[in-house]
Structure formats: structure tokens, C-alpha cells
PDB file of N, CA and C in Angstrom:
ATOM      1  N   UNK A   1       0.853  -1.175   0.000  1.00  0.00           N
ATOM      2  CA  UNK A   1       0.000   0.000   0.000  1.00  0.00           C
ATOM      3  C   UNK A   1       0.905   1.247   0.000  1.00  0.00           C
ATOM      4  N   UNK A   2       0.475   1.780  -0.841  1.00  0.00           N
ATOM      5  CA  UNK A   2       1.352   3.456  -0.712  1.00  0.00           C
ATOM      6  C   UNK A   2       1.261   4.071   0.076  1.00  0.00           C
ATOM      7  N   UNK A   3       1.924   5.479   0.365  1.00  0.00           N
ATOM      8  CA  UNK A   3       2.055   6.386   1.769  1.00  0.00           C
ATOM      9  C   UNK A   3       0.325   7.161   1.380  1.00  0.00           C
ATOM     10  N   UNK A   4       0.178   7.232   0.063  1.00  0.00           N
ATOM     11  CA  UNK A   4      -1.144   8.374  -0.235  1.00  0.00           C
ATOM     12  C   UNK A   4      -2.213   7.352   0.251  1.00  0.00           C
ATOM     13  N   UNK A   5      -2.300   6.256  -0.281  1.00  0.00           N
ATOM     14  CA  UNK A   5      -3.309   5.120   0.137  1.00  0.00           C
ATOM     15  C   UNK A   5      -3.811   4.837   1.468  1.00  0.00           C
ATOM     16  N   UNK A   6      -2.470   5.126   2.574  1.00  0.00           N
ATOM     17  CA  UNK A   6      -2.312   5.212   3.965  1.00  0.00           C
ATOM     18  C   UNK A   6      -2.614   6.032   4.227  1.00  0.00           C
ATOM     19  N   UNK A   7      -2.544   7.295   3.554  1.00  0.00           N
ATOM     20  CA  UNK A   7      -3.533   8.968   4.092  1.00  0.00           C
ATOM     21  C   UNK A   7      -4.370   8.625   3.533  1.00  0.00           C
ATOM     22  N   UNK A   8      -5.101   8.275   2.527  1.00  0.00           N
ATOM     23  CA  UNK A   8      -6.429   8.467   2.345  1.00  0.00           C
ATOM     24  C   UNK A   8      -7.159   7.439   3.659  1.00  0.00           C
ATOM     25  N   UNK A   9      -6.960   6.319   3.657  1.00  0.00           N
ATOM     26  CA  UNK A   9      -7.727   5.471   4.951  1.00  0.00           C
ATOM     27  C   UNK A   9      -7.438   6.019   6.171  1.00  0.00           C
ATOM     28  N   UNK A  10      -6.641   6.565   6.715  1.00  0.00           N
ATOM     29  CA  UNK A  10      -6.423   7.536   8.250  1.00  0.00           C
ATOM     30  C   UNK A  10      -7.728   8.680   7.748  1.00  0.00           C
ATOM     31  N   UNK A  11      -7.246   9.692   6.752  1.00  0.00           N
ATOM     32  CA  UNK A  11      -8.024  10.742   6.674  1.00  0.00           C
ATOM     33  C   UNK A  11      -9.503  10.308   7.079  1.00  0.00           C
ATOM     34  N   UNK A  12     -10.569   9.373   6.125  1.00  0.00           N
ATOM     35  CA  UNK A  12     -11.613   8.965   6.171  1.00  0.00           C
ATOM     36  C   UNK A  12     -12.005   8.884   7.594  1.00  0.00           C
ATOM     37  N   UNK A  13     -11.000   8.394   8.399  1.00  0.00           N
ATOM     38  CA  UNK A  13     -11.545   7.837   9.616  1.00  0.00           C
ATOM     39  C   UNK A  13     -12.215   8.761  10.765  1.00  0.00           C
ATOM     40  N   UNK A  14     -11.366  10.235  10.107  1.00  0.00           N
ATOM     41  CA  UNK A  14     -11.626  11.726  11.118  1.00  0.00           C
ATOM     42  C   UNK A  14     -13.272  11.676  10.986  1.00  0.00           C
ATOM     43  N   UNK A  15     -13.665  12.409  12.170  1.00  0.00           N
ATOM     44  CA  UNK A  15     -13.347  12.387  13.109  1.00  0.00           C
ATOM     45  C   UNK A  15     -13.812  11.379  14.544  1.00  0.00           C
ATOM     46  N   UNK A  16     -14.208  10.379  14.080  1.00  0.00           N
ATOM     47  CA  UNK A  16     -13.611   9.364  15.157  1.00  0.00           C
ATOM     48  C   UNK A  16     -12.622   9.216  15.555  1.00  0.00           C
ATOM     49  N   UNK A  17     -11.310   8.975  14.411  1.00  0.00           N
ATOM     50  CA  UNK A  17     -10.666   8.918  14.891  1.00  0.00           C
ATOM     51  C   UNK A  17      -9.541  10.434  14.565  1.00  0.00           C
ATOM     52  N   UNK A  18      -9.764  11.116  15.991  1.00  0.00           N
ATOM     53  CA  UNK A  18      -9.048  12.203  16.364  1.00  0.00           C
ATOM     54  C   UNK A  18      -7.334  12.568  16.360  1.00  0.00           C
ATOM     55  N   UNK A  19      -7.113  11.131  15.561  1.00  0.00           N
ATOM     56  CA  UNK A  19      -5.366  10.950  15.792  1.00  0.00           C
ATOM     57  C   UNK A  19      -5.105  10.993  14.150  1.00  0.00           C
ATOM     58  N   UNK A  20      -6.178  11.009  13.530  1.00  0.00           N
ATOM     59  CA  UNK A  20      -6.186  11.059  11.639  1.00  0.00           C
ATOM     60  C   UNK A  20      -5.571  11.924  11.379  1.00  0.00           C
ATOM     61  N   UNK A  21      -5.204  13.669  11.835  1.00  0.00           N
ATOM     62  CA  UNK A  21      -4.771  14.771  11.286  1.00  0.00           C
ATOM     63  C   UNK A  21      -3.389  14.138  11.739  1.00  0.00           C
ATOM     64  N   UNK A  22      -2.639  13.902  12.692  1.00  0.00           N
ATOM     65  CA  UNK A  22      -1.369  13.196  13.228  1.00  0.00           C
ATOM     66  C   UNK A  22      -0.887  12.265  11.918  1.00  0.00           C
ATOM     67  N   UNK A  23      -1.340  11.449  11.977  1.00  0.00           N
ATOM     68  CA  UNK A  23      -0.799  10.339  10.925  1.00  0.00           C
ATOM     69  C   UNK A  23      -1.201  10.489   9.814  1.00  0.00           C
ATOM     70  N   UNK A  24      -2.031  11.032   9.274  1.00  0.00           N
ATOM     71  CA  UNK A  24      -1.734  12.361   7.800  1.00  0.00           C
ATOM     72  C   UNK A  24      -0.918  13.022   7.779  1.00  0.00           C
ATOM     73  N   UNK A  25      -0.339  13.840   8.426  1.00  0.00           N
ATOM     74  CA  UNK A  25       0.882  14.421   8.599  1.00  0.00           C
ATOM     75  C   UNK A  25       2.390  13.562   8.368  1.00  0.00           C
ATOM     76  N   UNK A  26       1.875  12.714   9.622  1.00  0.00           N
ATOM     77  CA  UNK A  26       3.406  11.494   9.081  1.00  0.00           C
ATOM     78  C   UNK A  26       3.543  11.172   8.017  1.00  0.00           C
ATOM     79  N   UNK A  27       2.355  10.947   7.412  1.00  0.00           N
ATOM     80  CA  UNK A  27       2.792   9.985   5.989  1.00  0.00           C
ATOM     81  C   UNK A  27       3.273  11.458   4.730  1.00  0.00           C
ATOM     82  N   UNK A  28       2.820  12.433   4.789  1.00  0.00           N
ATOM     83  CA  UNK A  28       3.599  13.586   4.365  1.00  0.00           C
ATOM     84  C   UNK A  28       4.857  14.084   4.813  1.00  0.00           C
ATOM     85  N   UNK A  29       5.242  13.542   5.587  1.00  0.00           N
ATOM     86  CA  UNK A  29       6.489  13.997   6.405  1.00  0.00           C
ATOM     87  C   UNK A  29       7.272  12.841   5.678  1.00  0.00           C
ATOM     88  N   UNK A  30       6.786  11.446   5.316  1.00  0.00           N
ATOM     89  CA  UNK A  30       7.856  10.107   4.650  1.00  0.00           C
ATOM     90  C   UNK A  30       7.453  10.362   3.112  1.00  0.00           C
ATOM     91  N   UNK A  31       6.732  10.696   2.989  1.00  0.00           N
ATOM     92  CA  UNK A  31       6.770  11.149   1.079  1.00  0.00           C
ATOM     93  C   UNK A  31       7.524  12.036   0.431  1.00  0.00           C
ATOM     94  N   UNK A  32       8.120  12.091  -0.779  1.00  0.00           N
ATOM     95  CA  UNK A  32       8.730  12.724  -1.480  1.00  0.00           C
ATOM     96  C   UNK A  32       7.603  13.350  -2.973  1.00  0.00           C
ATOM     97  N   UNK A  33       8.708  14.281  -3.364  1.00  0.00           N
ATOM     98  CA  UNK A  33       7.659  14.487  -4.713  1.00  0.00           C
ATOM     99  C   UNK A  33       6.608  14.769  -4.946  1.00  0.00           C
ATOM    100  N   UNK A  34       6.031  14.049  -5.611  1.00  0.00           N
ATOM    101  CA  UNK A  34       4.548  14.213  -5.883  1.00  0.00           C
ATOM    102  C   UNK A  34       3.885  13.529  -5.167  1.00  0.00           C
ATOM    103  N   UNK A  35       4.234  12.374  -4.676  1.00  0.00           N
ATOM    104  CA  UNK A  35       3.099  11.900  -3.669  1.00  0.00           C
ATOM    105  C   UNK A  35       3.263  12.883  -2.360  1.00  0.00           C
ATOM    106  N   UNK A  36       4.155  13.455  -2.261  1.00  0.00           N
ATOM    107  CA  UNK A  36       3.768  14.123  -1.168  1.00  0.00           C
ATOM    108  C   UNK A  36       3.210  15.339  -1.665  1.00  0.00           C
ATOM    109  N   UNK A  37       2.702  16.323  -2.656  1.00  0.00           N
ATOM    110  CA  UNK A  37       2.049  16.973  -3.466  1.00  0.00           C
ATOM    111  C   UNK A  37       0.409  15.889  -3.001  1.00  0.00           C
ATOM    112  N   UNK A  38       0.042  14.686  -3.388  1.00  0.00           N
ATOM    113  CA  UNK A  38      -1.164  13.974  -3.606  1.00  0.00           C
ATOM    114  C   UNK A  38      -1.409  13.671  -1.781  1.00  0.00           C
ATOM    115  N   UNK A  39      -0.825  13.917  -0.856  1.00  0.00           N
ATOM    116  CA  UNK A  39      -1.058  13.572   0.316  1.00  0.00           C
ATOM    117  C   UNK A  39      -1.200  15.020   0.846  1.00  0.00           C
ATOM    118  N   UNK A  40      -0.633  15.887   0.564  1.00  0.00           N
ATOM    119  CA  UNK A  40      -0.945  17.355   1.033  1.00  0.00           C
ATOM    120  C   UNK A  40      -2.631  17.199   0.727  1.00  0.00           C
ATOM    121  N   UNK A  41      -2.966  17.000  -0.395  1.00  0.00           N
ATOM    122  CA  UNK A  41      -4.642  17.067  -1.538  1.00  0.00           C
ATOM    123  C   UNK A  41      -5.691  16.343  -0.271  1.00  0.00           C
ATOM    124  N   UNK A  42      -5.024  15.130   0.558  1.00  0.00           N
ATOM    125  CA  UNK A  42      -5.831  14.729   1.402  1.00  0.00           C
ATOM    126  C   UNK A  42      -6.356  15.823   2.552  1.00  0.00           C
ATOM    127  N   UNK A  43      -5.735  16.689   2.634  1.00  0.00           N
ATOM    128  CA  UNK A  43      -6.456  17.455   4.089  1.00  0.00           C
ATOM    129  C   UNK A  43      -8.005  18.068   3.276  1.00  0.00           C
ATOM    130  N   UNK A  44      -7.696  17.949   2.554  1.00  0.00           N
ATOM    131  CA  UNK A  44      -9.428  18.181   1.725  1.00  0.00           C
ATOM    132  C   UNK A  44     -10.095  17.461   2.846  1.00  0.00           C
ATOM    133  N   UNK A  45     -10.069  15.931   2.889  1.00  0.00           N
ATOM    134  CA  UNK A  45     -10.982  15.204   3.000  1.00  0.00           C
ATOM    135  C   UNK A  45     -11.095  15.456   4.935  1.00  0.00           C
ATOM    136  N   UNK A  46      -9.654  15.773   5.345  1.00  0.00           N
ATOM    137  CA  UNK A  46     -10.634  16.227   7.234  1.00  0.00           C
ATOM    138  C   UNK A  46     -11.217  17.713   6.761  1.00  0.00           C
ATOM    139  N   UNK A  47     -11.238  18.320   6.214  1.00  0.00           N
ATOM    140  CA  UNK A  47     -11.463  19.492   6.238  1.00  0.00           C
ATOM    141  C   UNK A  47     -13.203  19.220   6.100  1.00  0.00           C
ATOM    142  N   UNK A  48     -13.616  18.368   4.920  1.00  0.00           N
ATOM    143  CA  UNK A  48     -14.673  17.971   5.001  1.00  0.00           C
ATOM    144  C   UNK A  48     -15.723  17.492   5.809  1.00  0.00           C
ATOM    145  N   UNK A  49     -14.368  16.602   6.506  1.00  0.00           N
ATOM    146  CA  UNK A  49     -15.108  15.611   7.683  1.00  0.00           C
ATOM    147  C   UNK A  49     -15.031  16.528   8.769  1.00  0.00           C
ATOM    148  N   UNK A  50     -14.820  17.186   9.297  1.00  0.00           N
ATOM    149  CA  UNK A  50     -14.561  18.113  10.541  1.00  0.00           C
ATOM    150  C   UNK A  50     -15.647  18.550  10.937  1.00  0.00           C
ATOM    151  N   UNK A  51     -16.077  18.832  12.298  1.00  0.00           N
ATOM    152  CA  UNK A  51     -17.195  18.678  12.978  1.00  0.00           C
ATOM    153  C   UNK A  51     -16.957  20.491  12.922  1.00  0.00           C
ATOM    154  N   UNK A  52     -17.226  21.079  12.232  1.00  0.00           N
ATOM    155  CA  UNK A  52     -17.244  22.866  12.110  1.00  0.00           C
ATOM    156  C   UNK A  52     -15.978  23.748  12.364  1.00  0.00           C
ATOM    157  N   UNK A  53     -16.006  24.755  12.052  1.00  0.00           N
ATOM    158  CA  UNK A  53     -14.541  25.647  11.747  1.00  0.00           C
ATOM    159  C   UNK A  53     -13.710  25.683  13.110  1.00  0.00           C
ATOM    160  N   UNK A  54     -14.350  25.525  14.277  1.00  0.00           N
ATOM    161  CA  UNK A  54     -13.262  25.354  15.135  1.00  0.00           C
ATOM    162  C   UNK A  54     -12.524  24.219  15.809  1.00  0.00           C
ATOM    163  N   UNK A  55     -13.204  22.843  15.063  1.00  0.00           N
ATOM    164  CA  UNK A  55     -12.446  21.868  14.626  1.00  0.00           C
ATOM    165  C   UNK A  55     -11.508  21.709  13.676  1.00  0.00           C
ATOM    166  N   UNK A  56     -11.927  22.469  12.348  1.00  0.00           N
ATOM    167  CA  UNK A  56     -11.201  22.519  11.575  1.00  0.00           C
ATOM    168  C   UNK A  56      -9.665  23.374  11.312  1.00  0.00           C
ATOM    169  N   UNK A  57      -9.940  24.572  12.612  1.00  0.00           N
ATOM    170  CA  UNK A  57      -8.901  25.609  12.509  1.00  0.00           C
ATOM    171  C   UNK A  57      -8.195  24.689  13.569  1.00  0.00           C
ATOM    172  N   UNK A  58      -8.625  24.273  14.494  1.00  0.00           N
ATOM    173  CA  UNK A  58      -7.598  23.385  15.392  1.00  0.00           C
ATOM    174  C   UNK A  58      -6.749  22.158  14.901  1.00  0.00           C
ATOM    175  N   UNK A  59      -7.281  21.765  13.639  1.00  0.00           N
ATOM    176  CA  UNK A  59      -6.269  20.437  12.923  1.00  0.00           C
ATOM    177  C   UNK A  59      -5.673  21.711  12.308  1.00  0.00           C
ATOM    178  N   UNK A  60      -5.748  22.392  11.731  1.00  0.00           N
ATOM    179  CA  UNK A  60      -4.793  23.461  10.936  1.00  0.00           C
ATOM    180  C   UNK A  60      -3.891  23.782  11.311  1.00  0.00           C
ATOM    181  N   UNK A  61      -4.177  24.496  13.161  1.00  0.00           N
ATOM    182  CA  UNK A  61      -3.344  24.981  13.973  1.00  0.00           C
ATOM    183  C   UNK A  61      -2.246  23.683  14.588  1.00  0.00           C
ATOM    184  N   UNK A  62      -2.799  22.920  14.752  1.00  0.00           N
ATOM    185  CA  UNK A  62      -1.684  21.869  15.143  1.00  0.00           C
ATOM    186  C   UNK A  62      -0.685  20.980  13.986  1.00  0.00           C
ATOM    187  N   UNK A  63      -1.579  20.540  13.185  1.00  0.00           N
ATOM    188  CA  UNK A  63      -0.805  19.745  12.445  1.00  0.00           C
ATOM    189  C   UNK A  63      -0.205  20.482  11.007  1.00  0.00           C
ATOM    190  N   UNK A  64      -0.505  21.238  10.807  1.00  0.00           N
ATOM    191  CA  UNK A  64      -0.289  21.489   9.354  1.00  0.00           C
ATOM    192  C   UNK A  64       0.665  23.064   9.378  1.00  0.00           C
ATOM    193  N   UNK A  65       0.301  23.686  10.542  1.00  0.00           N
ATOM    194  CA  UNK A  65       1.831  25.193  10.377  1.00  0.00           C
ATOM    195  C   UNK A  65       2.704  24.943  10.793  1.00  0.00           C
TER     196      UNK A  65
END
């Protein structure tokens, strides 16, 4: 399974599981290139799933600046 394949199934899982923005991150942190370009594309999908903007600014604020 690829590192993007591994973010897309973590991502999906938000927000049950609250540790998804974490290990989305990791697997962007072990990618190179373009898959790490196609794993950045995943925060779409918590952004989606996120229980309203101050869920969403709090995965922002932690994992992603």
C-alpha cells in the first residue's frame, strides 16, 4: 500500500478517529515528490469531515503550520 493510500484510509476515519490529522501528517512527512504533493490534496478530506470551523482551525493549527 502506498504512503497516499495510507492517508487516504487515516483521513476517512476523522473524526472518530481524532489521531487522523497526526498520521496524515506522518505519511507527508515520509513522502517525497509528488506523492507528497497527492497527500498534502488529502487534508481536503478532514477538512470535510470536521465537525465545524473550530475543529477545523484546530487540525490546521496543530498539524499542518
Amino acid at each position: 500500500m502506498t504512503l497516499m493510500e495510507q492517508a487516504v484510509e487515516a483521513a476517512v476515519t476523522f473524526p472518530a478517529n481524532k489521531d487522523a490529522p497526526k498520521e496524515v501528517k506522518a505519511f507527508y512527512n515520509k513522502a517525497k515528490g509528488r506523492e507528497k504533493d497527492d497527500i498534502a490534496s488529502t487534508v481536503e478530506i478532514l477538512m470535510v469531515r470536521s465537525e465545524g470551523k473550530e475543529d477545523l482551525i484546530s487540525i490546521i493549527n496543530r498539524y499542518w503550520q
